[in-house]
Protein backbone atom coordinates (compact mmCIF):
# COMPACT_ATOMS: atom_id res chain seq x y z
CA UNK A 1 -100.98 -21.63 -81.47
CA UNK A 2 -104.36 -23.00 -82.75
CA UNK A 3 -102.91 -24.17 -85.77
CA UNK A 4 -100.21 -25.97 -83.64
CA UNK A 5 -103.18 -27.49 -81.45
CA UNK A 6 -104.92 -28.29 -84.85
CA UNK A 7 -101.68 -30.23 -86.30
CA UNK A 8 -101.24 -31.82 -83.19
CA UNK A 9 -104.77 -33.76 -82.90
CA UNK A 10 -104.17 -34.58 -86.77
CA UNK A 11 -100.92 -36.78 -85.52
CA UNK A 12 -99.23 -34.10 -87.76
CA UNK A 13 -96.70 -33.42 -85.15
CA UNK A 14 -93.97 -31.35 -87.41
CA UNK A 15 -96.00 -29.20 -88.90
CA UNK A 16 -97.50 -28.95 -85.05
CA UNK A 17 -93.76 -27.87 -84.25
CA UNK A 18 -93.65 -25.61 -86.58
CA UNK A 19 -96.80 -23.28 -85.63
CA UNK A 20 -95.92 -23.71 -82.09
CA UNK A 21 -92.45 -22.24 -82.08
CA UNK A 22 -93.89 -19.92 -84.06
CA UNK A 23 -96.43 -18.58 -81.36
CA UNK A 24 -94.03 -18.95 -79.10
CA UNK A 25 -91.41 -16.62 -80.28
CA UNK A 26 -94.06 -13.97 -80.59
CA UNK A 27 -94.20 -14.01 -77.26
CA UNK A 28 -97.69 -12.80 -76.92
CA UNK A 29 -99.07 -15.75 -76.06
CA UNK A 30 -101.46 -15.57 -72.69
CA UNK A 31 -100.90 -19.22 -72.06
CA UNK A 32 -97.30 -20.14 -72.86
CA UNK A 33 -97.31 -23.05 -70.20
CA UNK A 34 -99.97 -25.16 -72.72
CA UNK A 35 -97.92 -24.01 -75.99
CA UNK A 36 -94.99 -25.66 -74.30
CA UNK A 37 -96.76 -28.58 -73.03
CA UNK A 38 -98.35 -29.43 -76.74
CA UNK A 39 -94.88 -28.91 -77.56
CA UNK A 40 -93.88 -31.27 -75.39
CA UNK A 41 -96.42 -33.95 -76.05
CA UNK A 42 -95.40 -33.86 -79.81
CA UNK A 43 -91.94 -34.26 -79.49
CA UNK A 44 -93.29 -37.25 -76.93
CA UNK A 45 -95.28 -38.59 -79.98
CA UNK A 46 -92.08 -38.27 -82.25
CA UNK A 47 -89.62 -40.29 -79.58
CA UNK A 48 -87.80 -37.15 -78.86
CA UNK A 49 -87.66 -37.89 -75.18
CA UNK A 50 -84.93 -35.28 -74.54
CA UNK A 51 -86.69 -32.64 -76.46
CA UNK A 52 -90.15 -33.49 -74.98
CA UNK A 53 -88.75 -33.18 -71.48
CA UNK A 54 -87.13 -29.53 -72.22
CA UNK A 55 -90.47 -28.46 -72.98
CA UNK A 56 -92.58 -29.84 -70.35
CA UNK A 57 -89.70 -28.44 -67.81
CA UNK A 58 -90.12 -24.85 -69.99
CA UNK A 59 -93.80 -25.43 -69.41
CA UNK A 60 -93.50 -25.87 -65.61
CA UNK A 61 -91.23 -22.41 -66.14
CA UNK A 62 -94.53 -20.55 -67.08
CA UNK A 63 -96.64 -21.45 -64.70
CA UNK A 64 -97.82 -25.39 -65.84
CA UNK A 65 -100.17 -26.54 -63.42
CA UNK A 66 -99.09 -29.82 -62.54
CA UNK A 67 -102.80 -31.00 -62.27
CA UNK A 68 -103.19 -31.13 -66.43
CA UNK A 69 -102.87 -34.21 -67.87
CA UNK A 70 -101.17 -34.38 -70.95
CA UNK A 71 -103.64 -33.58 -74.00
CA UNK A 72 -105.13 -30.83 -71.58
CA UNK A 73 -104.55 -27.19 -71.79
CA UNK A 74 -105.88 -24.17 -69.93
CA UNK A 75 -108.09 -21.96 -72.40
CA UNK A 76 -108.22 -24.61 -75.06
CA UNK A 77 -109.87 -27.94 -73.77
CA UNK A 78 -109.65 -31.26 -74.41
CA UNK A 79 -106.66 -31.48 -77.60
């Protein structure tokens, strides 16, 4: 998930994608709420509304807390 976090704050939103689905279908992931949520802001970034709002919606699934403002994520800080 870092490295998705890493791609993401580099604009490098595929490759972002990629390591996020990644973590994510480990499924070992303590915070799967912020991998979905990064998800969802890079398919945002893209202009994949549709996409971006089946994450968010997957990230209100596992427990989002509505308070985070996009670019926020428990455990990791300010992305």
């Amino acid at each position: 998930m870092q490295l998705g976090v890493w791609h993401f704050q580099k604009d490098e939103w595929g490759q972002a994608i990629k390591f996020l689905r990644i973590a994510l279908d480990k499924g070992r992931l303590e915070h799967p709420e912020a991998a979905y949520q990064v998800l969802g802001d890079c398919y945002q970034c893209m202009g994949n509304e549709r996409m971006a709002q089946e994450a968010f919606l997957r990230a209100e699934g596992e427990g989002h807390a509505p308070e985070l403002s996009p670019g926020l994520s428990p455990g990791l800080g300010l992305i």
